[in-house]
C-alpha atoms as a PDB file:
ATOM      1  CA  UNK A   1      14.281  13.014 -19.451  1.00  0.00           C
ATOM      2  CA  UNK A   2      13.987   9.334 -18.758  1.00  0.00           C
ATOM      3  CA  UNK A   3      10.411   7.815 -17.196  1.00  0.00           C
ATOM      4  CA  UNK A   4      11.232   5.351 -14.637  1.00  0.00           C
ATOM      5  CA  UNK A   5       8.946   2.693 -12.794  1.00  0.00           C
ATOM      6  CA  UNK A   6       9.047   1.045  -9.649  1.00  0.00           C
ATOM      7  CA  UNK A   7       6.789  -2.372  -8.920  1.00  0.00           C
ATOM      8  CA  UNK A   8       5.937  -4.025  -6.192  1.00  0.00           C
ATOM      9  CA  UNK A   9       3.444  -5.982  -4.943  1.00  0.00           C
ATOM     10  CA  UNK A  10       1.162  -3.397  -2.923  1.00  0.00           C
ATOM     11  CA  UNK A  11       2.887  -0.090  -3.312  1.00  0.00           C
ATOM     12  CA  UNK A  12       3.206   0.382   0.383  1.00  0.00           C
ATOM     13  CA  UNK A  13       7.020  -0.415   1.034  1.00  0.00           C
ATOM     14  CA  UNK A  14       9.419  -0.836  -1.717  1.00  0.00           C
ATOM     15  CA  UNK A  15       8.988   0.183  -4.851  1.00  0.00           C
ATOM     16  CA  UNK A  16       7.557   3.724  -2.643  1.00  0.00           C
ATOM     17  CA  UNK A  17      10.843   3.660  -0.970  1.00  0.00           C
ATOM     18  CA  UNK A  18      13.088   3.737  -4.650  1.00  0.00           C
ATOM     19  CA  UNK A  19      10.498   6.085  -5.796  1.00  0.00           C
ATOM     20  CA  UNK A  20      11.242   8.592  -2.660  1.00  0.00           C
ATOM     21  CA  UNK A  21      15.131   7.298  -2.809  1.00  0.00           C
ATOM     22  CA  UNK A  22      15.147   8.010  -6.845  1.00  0.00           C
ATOM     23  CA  UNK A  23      13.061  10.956  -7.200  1.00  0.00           C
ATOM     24  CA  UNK A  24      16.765  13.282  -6.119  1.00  0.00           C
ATOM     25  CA  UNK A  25      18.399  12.183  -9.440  1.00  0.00           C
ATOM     26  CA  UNK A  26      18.325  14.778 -12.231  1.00  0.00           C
ATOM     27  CA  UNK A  27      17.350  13.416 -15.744  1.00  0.00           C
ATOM     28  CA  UNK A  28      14.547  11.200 -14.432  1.00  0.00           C
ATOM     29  CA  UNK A  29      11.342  11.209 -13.351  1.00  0.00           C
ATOM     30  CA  UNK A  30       9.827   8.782 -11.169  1.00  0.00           C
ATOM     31  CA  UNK A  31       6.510   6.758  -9.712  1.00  0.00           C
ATOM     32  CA  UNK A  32       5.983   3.829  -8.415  1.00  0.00           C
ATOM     33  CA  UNK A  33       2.988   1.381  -8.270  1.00  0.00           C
ATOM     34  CA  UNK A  34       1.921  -2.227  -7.431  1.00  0.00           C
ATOM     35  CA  UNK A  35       0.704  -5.506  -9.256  1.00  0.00           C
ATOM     36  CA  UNK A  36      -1.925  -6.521  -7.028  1.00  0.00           C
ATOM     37  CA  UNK A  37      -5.654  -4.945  -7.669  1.00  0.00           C
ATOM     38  CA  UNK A  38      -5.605  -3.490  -3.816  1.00  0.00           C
ATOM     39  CA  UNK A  39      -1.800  -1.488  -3.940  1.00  0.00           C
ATOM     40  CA  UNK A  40      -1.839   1.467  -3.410  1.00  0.00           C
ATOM     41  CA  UNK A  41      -1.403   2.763  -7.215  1.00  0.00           C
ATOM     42  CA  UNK A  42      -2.161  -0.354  -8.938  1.00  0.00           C
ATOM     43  CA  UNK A  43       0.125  -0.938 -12.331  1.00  0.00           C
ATOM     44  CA  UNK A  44      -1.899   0.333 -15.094  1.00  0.00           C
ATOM     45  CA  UNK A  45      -1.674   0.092 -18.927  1.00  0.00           C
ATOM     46  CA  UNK A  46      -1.281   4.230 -19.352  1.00  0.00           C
ATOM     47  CA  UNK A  47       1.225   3.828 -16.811  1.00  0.00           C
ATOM     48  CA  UNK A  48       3.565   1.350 -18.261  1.00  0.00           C
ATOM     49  CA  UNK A  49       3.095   2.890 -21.660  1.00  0.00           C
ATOM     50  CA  UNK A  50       4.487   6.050 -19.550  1.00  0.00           C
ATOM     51  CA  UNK A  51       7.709   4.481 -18.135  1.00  0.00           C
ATOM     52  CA  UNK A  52      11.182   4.082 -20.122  1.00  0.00           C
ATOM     53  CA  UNK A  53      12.206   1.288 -17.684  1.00  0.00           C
ATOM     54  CA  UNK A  54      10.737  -0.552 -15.433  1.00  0.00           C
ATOM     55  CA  UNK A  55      12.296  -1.914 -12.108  1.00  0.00           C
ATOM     56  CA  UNK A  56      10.291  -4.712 -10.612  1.00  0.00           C
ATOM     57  CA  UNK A  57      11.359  -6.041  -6.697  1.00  0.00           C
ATOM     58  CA  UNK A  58      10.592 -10.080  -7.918  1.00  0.00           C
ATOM     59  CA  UNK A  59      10.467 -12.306 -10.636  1.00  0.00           C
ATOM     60  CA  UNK A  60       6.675 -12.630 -10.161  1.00  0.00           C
ATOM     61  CA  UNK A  61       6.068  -8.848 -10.855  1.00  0.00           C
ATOM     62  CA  UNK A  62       7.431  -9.098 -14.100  1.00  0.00           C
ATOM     63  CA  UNK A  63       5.581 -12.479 -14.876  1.00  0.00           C
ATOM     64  CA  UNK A  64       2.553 -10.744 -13.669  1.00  0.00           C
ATOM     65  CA  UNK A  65       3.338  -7.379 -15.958  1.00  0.00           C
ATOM     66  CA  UNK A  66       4.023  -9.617 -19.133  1.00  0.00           C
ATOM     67  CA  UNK A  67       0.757 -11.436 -18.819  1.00  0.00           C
ATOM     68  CA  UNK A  68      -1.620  -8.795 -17.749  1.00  0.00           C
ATOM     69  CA  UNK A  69      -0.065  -5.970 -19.715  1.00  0.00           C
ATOM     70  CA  UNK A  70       1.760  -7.321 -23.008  1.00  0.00           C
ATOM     71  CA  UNK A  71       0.591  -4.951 -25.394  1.00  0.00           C
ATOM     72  CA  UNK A  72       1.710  -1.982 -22.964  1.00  0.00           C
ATOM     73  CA  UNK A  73       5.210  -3.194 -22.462  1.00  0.00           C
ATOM     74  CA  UNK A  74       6.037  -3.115 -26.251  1.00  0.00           C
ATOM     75  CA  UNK A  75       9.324  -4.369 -25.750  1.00  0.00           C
ATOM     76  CA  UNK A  76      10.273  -2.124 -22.798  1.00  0.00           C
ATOM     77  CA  UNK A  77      12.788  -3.222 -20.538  1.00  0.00           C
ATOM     78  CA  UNK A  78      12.049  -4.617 -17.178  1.00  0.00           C
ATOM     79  CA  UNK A  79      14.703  -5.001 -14.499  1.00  0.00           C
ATOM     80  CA  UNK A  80      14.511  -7.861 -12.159  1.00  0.00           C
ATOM     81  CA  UNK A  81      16.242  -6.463  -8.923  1.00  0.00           C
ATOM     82  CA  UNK A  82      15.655  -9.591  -6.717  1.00  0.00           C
ATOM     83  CA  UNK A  83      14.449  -7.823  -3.451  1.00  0.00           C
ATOM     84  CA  UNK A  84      12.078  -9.783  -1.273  1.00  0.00           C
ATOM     85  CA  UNK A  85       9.183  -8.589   0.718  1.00  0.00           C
ATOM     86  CA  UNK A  86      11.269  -8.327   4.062  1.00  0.00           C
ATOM     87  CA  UNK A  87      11.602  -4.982   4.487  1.00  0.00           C
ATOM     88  CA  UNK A  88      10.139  -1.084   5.974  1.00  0.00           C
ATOM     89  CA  UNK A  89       9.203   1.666   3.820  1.00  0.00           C
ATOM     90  CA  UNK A  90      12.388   3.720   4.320  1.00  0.00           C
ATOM     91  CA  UNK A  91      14.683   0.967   5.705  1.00  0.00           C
ATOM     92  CA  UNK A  92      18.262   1.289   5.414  1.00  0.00           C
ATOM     93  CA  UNK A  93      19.161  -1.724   4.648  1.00  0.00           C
ATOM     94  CA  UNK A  94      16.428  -1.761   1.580  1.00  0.00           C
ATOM     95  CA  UNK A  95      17.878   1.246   0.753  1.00  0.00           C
ATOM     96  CA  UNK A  96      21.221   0.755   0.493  1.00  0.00           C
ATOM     97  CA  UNK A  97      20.516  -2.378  -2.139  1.00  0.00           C
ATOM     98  CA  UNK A  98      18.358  -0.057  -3.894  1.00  0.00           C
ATOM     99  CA  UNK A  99      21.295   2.071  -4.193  1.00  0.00           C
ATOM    100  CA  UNK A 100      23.466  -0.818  -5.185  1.00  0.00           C
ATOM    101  CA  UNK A 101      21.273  -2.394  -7.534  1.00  0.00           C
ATOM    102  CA  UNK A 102      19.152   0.521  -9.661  1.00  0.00           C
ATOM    103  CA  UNK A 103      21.847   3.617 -10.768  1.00  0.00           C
ATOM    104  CA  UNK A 104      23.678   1.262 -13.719  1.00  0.00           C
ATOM    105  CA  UNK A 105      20.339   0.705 -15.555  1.00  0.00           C
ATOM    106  CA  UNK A 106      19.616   4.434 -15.292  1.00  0.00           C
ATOM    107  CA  UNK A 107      20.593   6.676 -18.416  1.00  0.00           C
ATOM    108  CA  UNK A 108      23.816   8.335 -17.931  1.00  0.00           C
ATOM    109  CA  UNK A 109      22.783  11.771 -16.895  1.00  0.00           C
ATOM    110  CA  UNK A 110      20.758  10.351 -13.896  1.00  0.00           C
ATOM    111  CA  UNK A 111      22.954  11.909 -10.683  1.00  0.00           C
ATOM    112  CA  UNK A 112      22.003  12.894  -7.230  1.00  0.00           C
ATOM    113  CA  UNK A 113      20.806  16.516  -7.281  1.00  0.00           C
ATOM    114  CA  UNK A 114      22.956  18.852  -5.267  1.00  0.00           C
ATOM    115  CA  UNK A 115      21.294  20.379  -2.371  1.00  0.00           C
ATOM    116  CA  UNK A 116      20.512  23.912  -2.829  1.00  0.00           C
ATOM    117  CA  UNK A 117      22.896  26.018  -1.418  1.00  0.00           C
ATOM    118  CA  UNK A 118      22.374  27.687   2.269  1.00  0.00           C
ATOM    119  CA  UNK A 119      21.353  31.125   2.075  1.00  0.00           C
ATOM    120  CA  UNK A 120      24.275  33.298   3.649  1.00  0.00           C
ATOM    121  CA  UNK A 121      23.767  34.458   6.729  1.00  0.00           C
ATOM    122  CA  UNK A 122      23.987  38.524   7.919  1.00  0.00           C
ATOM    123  CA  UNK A 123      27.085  39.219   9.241  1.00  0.00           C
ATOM    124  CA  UNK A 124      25.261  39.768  12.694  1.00  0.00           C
ATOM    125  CA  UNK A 125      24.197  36.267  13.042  1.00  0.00           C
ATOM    126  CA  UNK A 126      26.542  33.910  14.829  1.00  0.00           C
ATOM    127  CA  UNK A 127      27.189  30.382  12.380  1.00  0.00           C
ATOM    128  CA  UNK A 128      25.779  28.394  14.993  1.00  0.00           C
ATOM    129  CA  UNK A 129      22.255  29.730  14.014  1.00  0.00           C
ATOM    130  CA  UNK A 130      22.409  27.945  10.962  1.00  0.00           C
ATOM    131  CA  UNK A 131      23.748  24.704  12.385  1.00  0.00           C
ATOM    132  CA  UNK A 132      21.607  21.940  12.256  1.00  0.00           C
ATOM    133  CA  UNK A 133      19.724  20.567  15.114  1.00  0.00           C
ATOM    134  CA  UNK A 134      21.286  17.936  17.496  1.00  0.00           C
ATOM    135  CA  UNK A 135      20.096  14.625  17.799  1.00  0.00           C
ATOM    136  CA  UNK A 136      17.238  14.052  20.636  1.00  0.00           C
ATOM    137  CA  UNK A 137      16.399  17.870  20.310  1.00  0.00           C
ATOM    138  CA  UNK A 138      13.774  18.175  17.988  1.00  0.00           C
END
């Protein structure tokens, strides 16, 4: 099992949304934090001493990281993934480069979990029960 670290800047938008869009894969575990001393979980030492790799969003993170936290890093490796501050927690388009960008630094077990399987129904219950809900209706 591989540690993996996402950086941002306040740990309100992106690196949250690759740690939500990550945390599916088997063979990794994941967090997320920020550089600056009001993010949400600001980077710590422990932290980065915790992570296998680290993904920073800018150029800046990791110039931040290697100055602040030298000792921690210990020659881990930090990816640069070049993704500016223009973009929603969750948004597609964010995500989608996320999805580009991250799986080929990832070890080579890292893949999307399945789903769990659906529970089979009784053989009283019509399939339509267990279809999912239409869009505008709930």
């Amino acid at each position: 099992m591989k540690n993996v670290l996402f950086i941002c800047s306040q740990n309100r938008l992106r690196s949250p949304t690759a740690e939500q869009v990550f945390s599916s894969y088997s063979g990794i575990e994941v967090s997320s934090a920020g550089t600056n001393h009001d993010a949400n979980n600001p980077v710590t030492a422990e932290l980065l001493r915790w992570s296998d790799i680290i993904f920073v969003m800018e150029r800046a993170h990791r110039n931040k990281l290697q100055k602040k936290f030298r000792a921690a890093l210990n020659g881990k490796r930090i990816v640069c993934l070049e993704i500016p501050d223009e973009f929603e927690f969750m948004d597609p388009g964010l995500v989608r480069l996320l999805e580009a960008k991250v799986p080929r630094f990832l070890p080579a077990g890292a893949t999307v979990m399945r789903a769990a399987a659906q529970p089979s129904l009784p053989a009283d219950v019509p399939a339509s029960a267990a279809s999912p809900l239409q869009p505008g209706r709930g």
